[in-house]
C-alpha atoms as a PDB file:
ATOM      1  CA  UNK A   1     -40.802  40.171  23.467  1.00  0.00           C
ATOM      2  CA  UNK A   2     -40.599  43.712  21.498  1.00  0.00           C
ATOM      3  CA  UNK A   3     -37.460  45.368  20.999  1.00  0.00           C
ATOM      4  CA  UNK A   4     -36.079  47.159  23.663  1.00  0.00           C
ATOM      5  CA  UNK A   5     -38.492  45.565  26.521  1.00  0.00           C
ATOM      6  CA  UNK A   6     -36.778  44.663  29.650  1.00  0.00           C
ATOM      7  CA  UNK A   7     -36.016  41.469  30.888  1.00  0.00           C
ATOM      8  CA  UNK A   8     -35.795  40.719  34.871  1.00  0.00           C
ATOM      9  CA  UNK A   9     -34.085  37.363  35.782  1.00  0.00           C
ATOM     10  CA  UNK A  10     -32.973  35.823  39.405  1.00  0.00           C
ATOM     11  CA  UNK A  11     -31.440  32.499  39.924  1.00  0.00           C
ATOM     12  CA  UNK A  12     -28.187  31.159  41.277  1.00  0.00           C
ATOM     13  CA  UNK A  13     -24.671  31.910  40.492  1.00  0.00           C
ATOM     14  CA  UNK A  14     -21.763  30.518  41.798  1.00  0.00           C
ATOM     15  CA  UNK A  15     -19.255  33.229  42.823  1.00  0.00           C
ATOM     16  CA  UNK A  16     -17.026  34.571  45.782  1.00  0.00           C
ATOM     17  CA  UNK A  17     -20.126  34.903  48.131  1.00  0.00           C
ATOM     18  CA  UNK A  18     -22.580  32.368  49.103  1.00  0.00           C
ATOM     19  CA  UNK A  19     -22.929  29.250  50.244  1.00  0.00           C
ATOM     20  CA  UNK A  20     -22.792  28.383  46.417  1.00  0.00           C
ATOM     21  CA  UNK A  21     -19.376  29.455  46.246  1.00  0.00           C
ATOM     22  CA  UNK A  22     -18.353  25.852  47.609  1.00  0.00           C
ATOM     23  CA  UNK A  23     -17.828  23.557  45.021  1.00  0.00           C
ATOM     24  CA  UNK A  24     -19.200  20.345  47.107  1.00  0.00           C
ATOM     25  CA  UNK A  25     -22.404  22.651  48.068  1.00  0.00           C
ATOM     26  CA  UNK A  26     -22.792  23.206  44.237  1.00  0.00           C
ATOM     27  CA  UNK A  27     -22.744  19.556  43.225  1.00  0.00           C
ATOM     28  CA  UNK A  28     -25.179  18.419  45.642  1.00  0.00           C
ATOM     29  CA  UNK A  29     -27.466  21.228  44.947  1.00  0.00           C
ATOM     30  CA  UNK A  30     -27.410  19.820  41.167  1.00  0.00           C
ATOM     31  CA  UNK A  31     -27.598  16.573  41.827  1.00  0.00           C
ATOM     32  CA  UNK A  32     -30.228  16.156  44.551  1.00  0.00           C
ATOM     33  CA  UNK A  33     -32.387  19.457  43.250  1.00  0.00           C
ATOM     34  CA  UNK A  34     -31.575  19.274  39.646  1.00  0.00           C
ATOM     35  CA  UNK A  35     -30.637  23.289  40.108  1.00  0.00           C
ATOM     36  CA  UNK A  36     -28.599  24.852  37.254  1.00  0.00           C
ATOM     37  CA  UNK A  37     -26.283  27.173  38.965  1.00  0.00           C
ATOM     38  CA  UNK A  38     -24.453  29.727  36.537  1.00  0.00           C
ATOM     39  CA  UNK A  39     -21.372  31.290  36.057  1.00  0.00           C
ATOM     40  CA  UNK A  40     -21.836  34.923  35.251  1.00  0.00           C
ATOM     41  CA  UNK A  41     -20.238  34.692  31.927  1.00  0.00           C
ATOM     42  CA  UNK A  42     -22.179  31.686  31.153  1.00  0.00           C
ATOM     43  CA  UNK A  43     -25.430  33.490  32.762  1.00  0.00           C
ATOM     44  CA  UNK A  44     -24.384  36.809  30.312  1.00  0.00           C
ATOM     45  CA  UNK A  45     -23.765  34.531  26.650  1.00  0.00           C
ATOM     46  CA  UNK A  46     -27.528  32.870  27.393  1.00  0.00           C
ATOM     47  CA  UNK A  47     -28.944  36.132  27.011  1.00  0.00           C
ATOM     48  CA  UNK A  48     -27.165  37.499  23.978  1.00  0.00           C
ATOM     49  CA  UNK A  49     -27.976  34.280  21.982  1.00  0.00           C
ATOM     50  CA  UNK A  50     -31.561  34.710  23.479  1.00  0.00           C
ATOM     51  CA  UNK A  51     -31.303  38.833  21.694  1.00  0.00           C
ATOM     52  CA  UNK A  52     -30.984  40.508  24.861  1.00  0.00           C
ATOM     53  CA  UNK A  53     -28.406  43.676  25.091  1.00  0.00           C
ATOM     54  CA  UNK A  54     -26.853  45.519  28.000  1.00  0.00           C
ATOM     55  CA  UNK A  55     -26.604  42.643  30.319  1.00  0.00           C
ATOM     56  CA  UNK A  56     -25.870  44.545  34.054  1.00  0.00           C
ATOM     57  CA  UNK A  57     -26.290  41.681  36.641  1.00  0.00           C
ATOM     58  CA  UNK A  58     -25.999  42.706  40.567  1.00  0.00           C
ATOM     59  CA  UNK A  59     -24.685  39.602  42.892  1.00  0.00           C
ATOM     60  CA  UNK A  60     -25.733  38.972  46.151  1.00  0.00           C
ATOM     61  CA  UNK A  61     -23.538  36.393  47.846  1.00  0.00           C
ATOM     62  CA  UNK A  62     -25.332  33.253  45.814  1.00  0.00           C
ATOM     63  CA  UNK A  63     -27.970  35.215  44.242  1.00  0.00           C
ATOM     64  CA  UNK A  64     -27.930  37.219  41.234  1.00  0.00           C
ATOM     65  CA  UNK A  65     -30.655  40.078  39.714  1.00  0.00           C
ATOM     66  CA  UNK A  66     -29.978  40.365  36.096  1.00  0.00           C
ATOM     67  CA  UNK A  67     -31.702  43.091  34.234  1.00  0.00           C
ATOM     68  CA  UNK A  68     -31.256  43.116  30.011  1.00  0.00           C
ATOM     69  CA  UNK A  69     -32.748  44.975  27.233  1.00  0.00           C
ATOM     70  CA  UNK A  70     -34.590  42.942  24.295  1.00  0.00           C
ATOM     71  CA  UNK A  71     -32.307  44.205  21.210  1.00  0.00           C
ATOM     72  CA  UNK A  72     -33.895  44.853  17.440  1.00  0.00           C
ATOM     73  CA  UNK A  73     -34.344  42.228  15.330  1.00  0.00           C
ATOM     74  CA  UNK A  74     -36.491  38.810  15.325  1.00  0.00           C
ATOM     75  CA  UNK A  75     -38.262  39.070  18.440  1.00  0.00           C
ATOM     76  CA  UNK A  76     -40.104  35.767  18.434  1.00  0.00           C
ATOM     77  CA  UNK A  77     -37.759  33.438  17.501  1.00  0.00           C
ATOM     78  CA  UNK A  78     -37.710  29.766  19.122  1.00  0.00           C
ATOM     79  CA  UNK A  79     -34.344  29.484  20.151  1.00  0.00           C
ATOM     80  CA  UNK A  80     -34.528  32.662  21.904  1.00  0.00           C
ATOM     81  CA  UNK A  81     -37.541  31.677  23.929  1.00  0.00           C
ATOM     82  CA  UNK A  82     -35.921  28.368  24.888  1.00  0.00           C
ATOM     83  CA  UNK A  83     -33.241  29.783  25.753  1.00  0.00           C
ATOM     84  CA  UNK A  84     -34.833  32.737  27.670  1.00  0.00           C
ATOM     85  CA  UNK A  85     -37.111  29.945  29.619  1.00  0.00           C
ATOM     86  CA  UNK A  86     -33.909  28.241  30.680  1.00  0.00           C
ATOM     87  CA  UNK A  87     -32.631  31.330  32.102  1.00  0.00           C
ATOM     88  CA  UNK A  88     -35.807  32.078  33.950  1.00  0.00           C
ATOM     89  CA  UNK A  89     -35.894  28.597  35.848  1.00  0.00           C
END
């Protein structure tokens, strides 16, 4: 990605909301799905080691919309497309 592009993500967070906020729900959903379901903080340090700035995420009960901004520097870079792909799923 260029600097400064925007990146878009949804997926799962566990949180306050949700019927992912229950810690047996959460388990089983990893376990018989193979679902990755994020902590916001966790969710946040992804992006900035995949070169993404201004992280502003917006939770809805077990769902989260993440919007970030591609910072300056090495776009192209392998680890941050891994990383970027594991966010995505």
């Amino acid at each position: 990605m260029k600097p400064g592009a925007p990146l878009a993500v949804t997926t799962f967070v566990a949180g306050s909301g949700g019927i992912l906020r229950f810690r047996r729900v959460r388990e089983r959903v990893r376990v018989k799905r193979q679902l990755h379901v994020f902590k916001l903080p966790e969710l946040e340090d992804c992006l900035v080691q995949a070169g993404f700035d201004n992280f502003a995420p917006r939770v809805f009960g077990s769902f989260v919309v993440v919007r970030a901004v591609r910072r300056d520097g090495n776009p192209g870079s392998a680890v941050s497309e891994r990383i970027v792909v594991k966010v995505a799923l």
